[in-house]
C-alpha atoms as a PDB file:
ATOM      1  CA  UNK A   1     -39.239  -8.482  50.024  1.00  0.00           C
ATOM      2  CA  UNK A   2     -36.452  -8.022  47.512  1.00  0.00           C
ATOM      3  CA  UNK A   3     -36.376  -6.313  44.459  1.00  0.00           C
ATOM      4  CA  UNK A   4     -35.124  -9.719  42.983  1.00  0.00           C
ATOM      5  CA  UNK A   5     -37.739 -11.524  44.529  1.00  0.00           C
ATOM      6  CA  UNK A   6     -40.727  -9.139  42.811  1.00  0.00           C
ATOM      7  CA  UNK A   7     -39.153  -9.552  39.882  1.00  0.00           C
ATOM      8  CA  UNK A   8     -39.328 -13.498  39.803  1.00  0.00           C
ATOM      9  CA  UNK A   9     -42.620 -13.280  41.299  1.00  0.00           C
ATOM     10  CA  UNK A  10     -44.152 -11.200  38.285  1.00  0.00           C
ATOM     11  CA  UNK A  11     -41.959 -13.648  35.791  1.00  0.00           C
ATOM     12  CA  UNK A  12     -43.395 -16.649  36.978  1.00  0.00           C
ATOM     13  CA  UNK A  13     -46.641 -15.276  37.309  1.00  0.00           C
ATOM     14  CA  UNK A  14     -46.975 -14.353  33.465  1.00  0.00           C
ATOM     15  CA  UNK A  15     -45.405 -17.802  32.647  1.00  0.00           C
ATOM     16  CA  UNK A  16     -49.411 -19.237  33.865  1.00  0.00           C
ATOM     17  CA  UNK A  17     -50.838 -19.891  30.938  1.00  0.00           C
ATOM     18  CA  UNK A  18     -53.638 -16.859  29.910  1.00  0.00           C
ATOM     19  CA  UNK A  19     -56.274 -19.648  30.098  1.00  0.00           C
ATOM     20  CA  UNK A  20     -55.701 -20.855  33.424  1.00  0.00           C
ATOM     21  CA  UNK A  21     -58.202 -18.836  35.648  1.00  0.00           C
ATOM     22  CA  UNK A  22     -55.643 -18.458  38.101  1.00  0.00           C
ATOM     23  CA  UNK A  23     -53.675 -16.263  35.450  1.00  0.00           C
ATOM     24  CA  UNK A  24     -55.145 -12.659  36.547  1.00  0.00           C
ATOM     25  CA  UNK A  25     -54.999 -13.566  39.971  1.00  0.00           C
ATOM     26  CA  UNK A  26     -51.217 -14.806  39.921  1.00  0.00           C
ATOM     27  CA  UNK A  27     -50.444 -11.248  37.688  1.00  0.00           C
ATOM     28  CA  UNK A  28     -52.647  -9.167  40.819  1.00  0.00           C
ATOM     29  CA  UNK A  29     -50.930 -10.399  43.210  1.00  0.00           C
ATOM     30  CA  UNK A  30     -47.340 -10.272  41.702  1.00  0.00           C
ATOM     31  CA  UNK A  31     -47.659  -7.011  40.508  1.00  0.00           C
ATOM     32  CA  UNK A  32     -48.838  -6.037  44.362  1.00  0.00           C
ATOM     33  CA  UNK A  33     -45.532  -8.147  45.384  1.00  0.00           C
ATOM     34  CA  UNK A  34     -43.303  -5.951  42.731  1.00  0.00           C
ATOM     35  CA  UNK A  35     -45.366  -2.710  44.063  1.00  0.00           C
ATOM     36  CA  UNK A  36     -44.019  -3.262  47.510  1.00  0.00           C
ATOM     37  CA  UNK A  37     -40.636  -4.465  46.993  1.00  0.00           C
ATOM     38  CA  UNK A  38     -39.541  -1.686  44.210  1.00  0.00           C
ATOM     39  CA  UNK A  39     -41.227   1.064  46.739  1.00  0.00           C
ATOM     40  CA  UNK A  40     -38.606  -0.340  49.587  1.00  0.00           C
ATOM     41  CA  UNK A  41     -36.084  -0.077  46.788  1.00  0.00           C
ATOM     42  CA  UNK A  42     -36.865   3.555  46.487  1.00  0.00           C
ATOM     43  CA  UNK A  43     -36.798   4.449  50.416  1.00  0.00           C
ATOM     44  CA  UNK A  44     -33.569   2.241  50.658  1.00  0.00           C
ATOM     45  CA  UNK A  45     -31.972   4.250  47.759  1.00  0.00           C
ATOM     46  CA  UNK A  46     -33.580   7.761  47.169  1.00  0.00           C
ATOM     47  CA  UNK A  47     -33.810  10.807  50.324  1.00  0.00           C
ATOM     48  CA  UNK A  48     -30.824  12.370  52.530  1.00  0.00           C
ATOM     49  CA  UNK A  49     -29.757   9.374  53.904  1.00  0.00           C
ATOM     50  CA  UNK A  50     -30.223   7.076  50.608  1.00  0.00           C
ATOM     51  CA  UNK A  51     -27.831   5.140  49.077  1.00  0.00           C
ATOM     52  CA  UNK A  52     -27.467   7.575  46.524  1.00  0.00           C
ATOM     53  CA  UNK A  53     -26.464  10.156  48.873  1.00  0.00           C
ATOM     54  CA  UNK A  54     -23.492   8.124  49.736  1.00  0.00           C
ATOM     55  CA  UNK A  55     -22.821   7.886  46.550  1.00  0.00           C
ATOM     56  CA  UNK A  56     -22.895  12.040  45.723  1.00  0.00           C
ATOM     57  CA  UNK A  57     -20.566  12.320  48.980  1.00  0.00           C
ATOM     58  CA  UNK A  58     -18.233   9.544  47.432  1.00  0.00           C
ATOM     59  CA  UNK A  59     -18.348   9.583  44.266  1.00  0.00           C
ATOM     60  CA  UNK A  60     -19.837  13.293  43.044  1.00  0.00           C
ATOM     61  CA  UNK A  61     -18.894  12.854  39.446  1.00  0.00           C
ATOM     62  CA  UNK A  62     -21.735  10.391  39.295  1.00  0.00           C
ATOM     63  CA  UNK A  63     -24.624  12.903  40.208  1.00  0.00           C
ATOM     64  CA  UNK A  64     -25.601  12.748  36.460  1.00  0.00           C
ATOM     65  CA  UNK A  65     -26.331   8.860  36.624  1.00  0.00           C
ATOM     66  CA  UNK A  66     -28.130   9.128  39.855  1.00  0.00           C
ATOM     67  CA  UNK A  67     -30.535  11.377  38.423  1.00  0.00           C
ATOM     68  CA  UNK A  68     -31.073   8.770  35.459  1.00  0.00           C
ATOM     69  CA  UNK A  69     -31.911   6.047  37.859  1.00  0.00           C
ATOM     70  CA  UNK A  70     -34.513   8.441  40.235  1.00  0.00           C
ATOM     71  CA  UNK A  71     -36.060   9.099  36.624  1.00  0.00           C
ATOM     72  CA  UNK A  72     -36.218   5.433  36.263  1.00  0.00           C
ATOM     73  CA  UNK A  73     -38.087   4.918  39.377  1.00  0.00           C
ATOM     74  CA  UNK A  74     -40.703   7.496  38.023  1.00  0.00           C
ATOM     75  CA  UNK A  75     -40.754   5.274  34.406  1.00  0.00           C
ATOM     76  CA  UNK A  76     -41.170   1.875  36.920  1.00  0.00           C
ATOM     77  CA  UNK A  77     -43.575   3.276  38.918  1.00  0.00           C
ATOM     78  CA  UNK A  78     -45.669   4.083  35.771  1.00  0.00           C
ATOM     79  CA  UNK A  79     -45.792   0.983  34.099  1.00  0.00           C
ATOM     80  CA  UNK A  80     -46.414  -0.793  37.364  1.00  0.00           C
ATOM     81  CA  UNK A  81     -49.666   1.755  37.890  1.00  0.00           C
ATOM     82  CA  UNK A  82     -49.919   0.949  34.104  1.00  0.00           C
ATOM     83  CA  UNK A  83     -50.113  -2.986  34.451  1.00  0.00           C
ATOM     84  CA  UNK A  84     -52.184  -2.556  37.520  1.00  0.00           C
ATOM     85  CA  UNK A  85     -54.918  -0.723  35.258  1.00  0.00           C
ATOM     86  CA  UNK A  86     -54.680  -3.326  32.853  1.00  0.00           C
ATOM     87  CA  UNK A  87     -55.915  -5.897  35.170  1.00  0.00           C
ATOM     88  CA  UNK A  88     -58.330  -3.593  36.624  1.00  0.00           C
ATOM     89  CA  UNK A  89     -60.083  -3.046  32.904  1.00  0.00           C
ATOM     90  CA  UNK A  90     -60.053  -6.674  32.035  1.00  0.00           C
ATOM     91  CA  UNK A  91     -57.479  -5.858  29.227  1.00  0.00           C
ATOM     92  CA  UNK A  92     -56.582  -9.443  27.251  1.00  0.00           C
ATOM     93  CA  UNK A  93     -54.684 -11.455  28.976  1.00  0.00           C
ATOM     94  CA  UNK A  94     -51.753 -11.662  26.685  1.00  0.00           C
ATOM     95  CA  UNK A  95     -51.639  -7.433  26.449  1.00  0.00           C
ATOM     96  CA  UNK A  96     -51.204  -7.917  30.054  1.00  0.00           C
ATOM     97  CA  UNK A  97     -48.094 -10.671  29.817  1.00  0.00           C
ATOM     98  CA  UNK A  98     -46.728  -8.496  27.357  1.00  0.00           C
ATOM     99  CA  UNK A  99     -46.790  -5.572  29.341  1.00  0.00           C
ATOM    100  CA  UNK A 100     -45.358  -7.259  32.522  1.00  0.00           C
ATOM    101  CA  UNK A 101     -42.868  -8.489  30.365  1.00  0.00           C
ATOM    102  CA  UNK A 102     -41.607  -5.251  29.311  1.00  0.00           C
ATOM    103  CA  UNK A 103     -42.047  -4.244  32.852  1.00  0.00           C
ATOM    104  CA  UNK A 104     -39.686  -6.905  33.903  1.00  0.00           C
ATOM    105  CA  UNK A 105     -37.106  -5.873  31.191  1.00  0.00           C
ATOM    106  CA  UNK A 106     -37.222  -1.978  32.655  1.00  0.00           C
ATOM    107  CA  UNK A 107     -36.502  -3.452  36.493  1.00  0.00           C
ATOM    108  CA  UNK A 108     -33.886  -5.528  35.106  1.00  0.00           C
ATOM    109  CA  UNK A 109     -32.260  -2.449  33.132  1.00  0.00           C
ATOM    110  CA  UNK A 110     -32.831  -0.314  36.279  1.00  0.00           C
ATOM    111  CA  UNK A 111     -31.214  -3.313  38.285  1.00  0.00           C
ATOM    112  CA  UNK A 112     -28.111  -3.429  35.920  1.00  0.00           C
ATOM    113  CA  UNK A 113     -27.498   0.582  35.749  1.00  0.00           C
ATOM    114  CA  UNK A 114     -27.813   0.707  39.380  1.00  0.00           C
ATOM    115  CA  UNK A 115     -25.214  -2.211  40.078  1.00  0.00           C
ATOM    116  CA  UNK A 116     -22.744  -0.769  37.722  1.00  0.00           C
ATOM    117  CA  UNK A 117     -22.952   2.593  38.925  1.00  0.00           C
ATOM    118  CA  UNK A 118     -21.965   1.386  42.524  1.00  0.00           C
ATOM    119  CA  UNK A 119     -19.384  -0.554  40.675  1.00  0.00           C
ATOM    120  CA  UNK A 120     -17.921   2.710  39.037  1.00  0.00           C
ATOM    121  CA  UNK A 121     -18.368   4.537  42.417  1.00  0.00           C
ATOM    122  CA  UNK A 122     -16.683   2.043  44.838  1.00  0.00           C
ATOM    123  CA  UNK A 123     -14.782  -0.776  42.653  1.00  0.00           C
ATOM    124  CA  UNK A 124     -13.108   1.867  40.224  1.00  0.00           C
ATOM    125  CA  UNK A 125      -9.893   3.013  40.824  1.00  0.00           C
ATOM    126  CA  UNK A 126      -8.756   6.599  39.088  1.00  0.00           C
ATOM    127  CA  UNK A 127      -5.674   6.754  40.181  1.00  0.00           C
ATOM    128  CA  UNK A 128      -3.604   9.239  42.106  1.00  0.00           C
ATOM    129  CA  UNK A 129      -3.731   7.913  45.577  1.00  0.00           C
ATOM    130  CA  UNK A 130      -0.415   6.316  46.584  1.00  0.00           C
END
C-alpha cells in the first residue's frame, strides 16, 4: 500500500459519522492501513540505500532538509501510536476524528516537503554546466 492510499483510507474513515458503530472500527483499521503504508515509506526512503541517500550523493546541499523529514517520520510515527491509543482508551469519538485529522494534515505536510525537496534536488538547475 501507498502512502496516498493510507492517507485516503484514514480520511474517509473519519468522514463515518461518530454515531455509526462502524466508526471505531473504520478509524482501527485505517489507522492499521496508514501504520503499514507510512512504515514502507520509511524503509523505501530512510537507511544506506534510501532514497535519501541518493539524494546526499546528488544533491549534498540538501542534507539539512533530509534530516527535517527523518524528524518528521519520528513526529508521524507518534501521532499514529497517539491515535492508536485513543481508540484503545475509548477516547470520544470526535477527539479521535480530530486527531486523525491533524494526523492527516502532518502526512500531507510530510508528503509536500518531501516532493519538493526531490524537486529542488533533481528538477533545479544551478547553473554552471554547459
Amino acid at each position: 500500500m501507498e502512502l496516498l492510499g493510507g492517507i485516503q483510507r484514514m480520511q474517509h474513515a473519519i468522514q463515518t459519522p461518530v454515531g455509526d458503530p462502524a466508526f471505531g472500527l473504520a478509524v482501527t483499521r485505517a489507522v492499521a492501513q496508514l501504520k503499514l503504508a507510512f512504515a514502507r515509506h520509511v524503509a523505501v526512503t530512510e537507511g544506506p540505500s534510501g532514497l535519501y541517500a541518493g539524494v546526499i550523493d546528488d544533491a549534498p546541499r540538501l542534507a539539512p532538509y533530509l534530516n527535517d523529514l527523518v524528524g518528521d517520520h519520528r513526529t508521524v510515527w507518534s501521532a499514529l501510536d497517539e491515535l492508536e491509543g485513543r481508540l484503545s482508551d475509548r477516547h470520544p469519538p470526535e477527539a479521535v476524528r480530530r486527531h486523525a485529522d491533524r494526523l492527516i494534515r502532518e502526512v500531507w505536510l510530510h508528503r509536500q516537503r518531501g516532493a519538493d525537496l526531490l524537486h529542488e534536488a533533481y528538477e533545479t538547475d544551478l547553473g554552471g554546466e554547459t
